[in-house]
N, C-alpha and C. Protein backbone atom coordinates (compact mmCIF):
# COMPACT_ATOMS: atom_id res chain seq x y z
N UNK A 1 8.60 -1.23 -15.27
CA UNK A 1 8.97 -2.56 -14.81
C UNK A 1 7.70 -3.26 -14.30
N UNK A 2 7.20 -4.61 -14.78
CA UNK A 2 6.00 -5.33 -14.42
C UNK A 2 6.72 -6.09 -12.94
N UNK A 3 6.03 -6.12 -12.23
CA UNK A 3 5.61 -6.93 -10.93
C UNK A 3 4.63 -8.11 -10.95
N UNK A 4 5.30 -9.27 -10.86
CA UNK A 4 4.85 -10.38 -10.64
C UNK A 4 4.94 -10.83 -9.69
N UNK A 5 3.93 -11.25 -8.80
CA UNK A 5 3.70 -12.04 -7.37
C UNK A 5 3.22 -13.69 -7.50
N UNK A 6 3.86 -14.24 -7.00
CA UNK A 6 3.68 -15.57 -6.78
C UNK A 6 3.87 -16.22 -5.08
N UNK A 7 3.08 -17.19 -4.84
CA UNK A 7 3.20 -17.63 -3.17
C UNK A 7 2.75 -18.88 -3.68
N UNK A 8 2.89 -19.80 -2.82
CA UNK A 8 2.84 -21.07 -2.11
C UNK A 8 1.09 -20.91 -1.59
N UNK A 9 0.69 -22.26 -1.20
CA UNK A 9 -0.52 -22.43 -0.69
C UNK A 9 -0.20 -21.64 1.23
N UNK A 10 0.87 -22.71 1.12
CA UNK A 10 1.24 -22.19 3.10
C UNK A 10 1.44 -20.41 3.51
N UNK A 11 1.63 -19.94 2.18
CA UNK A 11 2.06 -18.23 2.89
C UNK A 11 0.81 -17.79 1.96
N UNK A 12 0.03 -16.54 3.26
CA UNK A 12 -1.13 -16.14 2.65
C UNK A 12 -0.62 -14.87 1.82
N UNK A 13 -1.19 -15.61 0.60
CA UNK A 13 -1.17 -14.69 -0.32
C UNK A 13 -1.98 -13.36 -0.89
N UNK A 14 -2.88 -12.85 -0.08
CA UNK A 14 -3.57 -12.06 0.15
C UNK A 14 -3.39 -10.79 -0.44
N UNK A 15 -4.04 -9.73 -0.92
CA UNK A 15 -3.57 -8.81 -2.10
C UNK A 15 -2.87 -7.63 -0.76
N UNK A 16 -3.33 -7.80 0.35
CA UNK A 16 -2.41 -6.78 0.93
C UNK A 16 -0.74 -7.33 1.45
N UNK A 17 -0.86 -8.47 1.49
CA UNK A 17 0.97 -8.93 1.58
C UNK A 17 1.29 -8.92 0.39
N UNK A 18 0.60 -8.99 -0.82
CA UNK A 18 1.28 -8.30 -2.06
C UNK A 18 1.61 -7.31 -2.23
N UNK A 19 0.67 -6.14 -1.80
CA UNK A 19 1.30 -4.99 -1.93
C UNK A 19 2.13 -4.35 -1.32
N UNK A 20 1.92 -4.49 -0.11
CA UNK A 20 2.77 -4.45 0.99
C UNK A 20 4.11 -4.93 0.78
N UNK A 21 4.92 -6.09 -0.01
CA UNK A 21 5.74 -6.94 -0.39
C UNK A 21 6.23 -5.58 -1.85
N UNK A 22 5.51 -5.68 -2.80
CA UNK A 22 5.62 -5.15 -3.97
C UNK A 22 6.25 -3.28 -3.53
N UNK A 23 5.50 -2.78 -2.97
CA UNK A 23 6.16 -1.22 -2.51
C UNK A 23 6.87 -1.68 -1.67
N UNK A 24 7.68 -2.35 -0.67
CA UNK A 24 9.29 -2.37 -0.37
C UNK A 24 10.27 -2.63 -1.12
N UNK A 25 10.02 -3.96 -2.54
CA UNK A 25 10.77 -3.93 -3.29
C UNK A 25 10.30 -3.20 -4.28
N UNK A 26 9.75 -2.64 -5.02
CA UNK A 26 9.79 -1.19 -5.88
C UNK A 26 10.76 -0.21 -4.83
N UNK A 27 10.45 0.01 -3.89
CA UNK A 27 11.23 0.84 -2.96
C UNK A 27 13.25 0.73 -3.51
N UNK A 28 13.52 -0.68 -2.60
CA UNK A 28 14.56 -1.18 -3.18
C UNK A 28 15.44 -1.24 -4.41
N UNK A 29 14.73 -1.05 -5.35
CA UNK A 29 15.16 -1.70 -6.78
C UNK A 29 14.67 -0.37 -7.85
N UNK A 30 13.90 0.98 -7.13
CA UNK A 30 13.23 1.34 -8.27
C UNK A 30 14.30 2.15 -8.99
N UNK A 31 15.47 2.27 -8.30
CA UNK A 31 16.63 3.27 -9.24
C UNK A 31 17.22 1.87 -10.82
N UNK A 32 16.68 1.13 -10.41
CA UNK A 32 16.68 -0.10 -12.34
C UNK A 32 15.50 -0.16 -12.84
N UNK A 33 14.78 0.88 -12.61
CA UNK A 33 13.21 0.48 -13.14
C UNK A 33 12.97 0.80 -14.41
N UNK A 34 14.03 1.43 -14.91
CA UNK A 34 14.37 1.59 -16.60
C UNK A 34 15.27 0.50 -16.94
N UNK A 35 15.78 -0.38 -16.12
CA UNK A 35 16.51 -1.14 -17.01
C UNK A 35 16.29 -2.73 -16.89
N UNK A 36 15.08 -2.91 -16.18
CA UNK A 36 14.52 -3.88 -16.00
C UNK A 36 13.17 -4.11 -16.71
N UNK A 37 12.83 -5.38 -17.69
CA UNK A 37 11.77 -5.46 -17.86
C UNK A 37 10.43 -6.45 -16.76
N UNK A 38 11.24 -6.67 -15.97
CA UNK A 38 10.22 -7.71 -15.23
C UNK A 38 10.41 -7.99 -13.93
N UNK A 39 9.95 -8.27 -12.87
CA UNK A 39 10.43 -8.39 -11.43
C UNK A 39 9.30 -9.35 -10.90
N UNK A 40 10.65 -10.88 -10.87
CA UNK A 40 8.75 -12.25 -10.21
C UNK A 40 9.51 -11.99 -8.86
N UNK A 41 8.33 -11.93 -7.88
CA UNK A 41 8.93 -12.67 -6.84
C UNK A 41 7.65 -13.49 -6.23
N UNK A 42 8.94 -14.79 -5.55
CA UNK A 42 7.97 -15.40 -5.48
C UNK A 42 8.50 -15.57 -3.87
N UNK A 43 6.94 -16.25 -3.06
CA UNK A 43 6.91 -16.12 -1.43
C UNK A 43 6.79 -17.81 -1.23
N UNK A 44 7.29 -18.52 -0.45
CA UNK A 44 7.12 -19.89 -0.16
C UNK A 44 7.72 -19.94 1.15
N UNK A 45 7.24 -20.97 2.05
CA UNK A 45 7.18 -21.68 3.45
C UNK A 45 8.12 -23.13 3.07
N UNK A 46 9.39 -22.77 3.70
CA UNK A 46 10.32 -23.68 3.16
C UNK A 46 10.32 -25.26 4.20
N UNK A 47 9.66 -25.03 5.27
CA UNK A 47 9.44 -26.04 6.82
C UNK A 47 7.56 -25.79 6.54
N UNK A 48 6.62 -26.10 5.32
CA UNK A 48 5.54 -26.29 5.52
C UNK A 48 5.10 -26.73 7.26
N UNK A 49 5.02 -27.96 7.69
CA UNK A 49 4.90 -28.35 8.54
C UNK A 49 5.17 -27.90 10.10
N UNK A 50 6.22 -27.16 10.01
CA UNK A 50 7.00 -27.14 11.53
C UNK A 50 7.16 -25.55 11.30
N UNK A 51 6.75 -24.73 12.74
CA UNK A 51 7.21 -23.72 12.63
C UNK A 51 8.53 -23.17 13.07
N UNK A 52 9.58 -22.33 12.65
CA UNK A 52 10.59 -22.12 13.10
C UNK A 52 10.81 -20.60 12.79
N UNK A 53 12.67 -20.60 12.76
CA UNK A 53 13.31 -19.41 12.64
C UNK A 53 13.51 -19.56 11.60
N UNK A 54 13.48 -18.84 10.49
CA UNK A 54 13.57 -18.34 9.07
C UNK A 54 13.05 -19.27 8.30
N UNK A 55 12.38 -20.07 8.17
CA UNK A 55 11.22 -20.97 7.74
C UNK A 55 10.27 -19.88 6.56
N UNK A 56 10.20 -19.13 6.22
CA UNK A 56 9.95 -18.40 5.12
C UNK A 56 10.88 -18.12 4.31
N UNK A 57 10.92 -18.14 3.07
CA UNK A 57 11.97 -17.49 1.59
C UNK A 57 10.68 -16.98 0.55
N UNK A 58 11.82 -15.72 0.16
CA UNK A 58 11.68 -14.75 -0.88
C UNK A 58 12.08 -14.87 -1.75
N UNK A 59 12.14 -15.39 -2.80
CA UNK A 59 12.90 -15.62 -3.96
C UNK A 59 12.82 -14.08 -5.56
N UNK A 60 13.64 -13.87 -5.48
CA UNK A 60 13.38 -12.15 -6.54
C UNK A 60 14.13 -12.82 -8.22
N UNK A 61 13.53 -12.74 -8.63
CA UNK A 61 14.35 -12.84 -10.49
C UNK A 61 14.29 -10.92 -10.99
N UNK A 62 14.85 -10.86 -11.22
CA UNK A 62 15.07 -9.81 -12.25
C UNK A 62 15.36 -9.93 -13.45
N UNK A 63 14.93 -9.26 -14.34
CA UNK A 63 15.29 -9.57 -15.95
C UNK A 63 15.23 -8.36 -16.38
N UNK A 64 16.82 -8.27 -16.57
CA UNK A 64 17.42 -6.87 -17.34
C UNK A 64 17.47 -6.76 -19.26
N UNK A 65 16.86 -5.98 -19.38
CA UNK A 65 16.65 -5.68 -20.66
C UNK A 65 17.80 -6.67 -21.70
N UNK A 66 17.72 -6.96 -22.23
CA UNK A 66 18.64 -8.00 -23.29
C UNK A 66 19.52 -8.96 -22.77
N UNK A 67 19.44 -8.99 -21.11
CA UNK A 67 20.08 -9.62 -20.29
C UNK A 67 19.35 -11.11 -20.00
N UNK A 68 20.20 -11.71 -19.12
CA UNK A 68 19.99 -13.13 -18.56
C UNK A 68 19.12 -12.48 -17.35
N UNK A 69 18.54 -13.38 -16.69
CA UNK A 69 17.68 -12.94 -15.15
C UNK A 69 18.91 -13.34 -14.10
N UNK A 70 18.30 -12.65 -13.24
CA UNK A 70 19.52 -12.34 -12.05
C UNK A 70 18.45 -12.67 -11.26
N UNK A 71 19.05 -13.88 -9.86
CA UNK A 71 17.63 -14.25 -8.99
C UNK A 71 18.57 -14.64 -7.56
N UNK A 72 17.81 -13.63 -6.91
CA UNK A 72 18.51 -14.58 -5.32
C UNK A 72 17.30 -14.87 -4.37
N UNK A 73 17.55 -15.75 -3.28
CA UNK A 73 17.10 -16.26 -2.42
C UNK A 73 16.86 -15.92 -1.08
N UNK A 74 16.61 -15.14 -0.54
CA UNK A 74 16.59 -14.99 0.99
C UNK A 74 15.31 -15.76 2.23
N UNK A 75 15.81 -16.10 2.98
CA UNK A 75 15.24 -16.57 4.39
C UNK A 75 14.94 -15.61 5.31
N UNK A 76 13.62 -15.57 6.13
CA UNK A 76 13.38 -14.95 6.99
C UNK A 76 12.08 -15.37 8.17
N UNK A 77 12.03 -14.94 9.32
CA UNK A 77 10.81 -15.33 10.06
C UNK A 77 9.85 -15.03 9.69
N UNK A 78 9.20 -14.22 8.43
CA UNK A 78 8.10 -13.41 8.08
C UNK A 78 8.66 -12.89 6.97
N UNK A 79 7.57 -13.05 5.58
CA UNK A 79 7.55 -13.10 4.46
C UNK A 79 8.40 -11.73 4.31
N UNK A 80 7.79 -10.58 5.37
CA UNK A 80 8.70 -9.26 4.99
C UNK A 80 9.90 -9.16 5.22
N UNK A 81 10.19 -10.06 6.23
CA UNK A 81 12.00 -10.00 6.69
C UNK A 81 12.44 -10.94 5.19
N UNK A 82 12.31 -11.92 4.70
CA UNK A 82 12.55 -12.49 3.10
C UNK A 82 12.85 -11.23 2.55
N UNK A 83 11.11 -10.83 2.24
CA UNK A 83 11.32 -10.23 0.95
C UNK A 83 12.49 -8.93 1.27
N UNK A 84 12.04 -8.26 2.24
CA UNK A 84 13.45 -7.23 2.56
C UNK A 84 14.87 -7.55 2.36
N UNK A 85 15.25 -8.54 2.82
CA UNK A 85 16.68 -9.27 2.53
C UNK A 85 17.00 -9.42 1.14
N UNK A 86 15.98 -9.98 0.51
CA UNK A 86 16.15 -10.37 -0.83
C UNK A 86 15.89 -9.00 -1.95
N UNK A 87 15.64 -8.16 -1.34
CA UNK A 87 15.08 -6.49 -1.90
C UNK A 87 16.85 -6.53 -1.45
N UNK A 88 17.30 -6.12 -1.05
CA UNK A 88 18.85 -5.91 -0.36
C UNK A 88 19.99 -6.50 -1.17
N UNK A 89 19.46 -7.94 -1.12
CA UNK A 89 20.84 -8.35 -1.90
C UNK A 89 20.60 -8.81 -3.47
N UNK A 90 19.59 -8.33 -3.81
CA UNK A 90 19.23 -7.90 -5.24
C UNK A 90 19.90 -6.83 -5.80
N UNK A 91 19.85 -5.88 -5.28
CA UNK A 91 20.08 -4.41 -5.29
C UNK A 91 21.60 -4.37 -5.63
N UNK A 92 22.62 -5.15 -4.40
CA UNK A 92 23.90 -5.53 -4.77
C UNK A 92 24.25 -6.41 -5.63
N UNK A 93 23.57 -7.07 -6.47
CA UNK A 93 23.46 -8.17 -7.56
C UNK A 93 23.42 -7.01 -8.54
N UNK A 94 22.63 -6.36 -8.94
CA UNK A 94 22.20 -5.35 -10.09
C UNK A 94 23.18 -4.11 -10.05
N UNK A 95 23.46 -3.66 -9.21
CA UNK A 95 24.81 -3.01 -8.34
C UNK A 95 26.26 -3.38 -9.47
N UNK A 96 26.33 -4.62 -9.05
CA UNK A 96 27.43 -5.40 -9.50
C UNK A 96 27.58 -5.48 -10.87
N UNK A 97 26.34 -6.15 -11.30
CA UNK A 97 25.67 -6.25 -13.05
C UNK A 97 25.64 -4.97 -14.08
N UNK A 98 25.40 -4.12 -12.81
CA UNK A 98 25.13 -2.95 -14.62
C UNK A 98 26.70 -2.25 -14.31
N UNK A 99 26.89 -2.25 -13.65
CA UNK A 99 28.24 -1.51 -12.70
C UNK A 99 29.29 -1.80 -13.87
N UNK A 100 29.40 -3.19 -14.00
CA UNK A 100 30.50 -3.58 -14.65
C UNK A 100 29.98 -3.28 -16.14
N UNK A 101 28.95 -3.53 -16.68
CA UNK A 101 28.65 -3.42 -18.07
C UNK A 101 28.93 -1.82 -18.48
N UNK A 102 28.24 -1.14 -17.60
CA UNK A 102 28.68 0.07 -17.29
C UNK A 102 30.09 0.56 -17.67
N UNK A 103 31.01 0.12 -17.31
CA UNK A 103 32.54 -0.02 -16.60
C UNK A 103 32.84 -0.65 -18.41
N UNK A 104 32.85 -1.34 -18.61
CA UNK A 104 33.07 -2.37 -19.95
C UNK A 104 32.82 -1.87 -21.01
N UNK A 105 31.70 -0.87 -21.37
CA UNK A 105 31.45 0.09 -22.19
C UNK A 105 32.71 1.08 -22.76
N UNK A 106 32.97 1.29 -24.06
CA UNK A 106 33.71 1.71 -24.88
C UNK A 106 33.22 3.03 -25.36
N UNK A 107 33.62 3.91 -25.15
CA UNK A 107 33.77 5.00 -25.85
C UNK A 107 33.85 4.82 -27.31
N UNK A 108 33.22 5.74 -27.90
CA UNK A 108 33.54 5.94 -29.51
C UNK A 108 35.06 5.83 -30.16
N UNK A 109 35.09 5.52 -30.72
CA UNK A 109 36.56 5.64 -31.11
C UNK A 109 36.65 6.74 -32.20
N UNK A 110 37.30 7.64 -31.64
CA UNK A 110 37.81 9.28 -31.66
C UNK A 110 38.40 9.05 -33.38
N UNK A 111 37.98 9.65 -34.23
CA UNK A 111 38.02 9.70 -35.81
C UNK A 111 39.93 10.60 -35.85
N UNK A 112 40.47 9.88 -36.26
CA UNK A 112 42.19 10.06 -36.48
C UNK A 112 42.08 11.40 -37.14
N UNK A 113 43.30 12.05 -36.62
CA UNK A 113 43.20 13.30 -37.22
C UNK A 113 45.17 13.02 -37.54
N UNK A 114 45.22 13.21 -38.89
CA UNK A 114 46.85 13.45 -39.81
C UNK A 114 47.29 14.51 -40.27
């Protein structure tokens, strides 16, 4: 699974909050790491200007092999509380996604015996 990092000018994008960011969600997500070809996430300062409470978002896409991308959003005071949240409810997104395809899957159909 490739890892793509993306940030905003306002959140320092620095190669150690990448990595740092990148091994919690590999952490998170690595039991789809066969069934994912790609993982962006991207880091942005949603209150540029003003500092506050959850004024940072994590945004995660996933893109499952022959699939559509699956992407959620999380808020946090610090890029890691985002990206953690959004490592979290990714997990239950992909959870949900292969679960059912999973589930929806057909057995062979058993050759008639007369």
């Amino acid at each position: 699974m490739q890892v793509q990092f993306n940030s905003d000018s306002s959140v320092m994008g620095t190669d150690n909050v990448a990595s740092r960011i990148e091994a919690r969600v590999r952490d998170k997500l690595g039991r789809f790491e066969e069934r994912l070809t790609r993982l962006e996430v991207h880091l942005h300062n949603d209150h540029r200007h003003t500092h506050g409470h959850d004024d940072k978002a994590c945004t995660l896409e996933a893109r499952p092999r022959g699939g559509r991308a699956i992407g959620v959003t999380e808020h946090g005071s610090t890029v890691d509380d985002a990206a953690r949240r959004a490592a979290i409810t990714l997990a239950q997104r992909l959870d949900r996604h292969f679960g059912k395809s999973d589930r929806h899957g057909h057995d062979p159909r058993p050759d008639k015996v007369m």
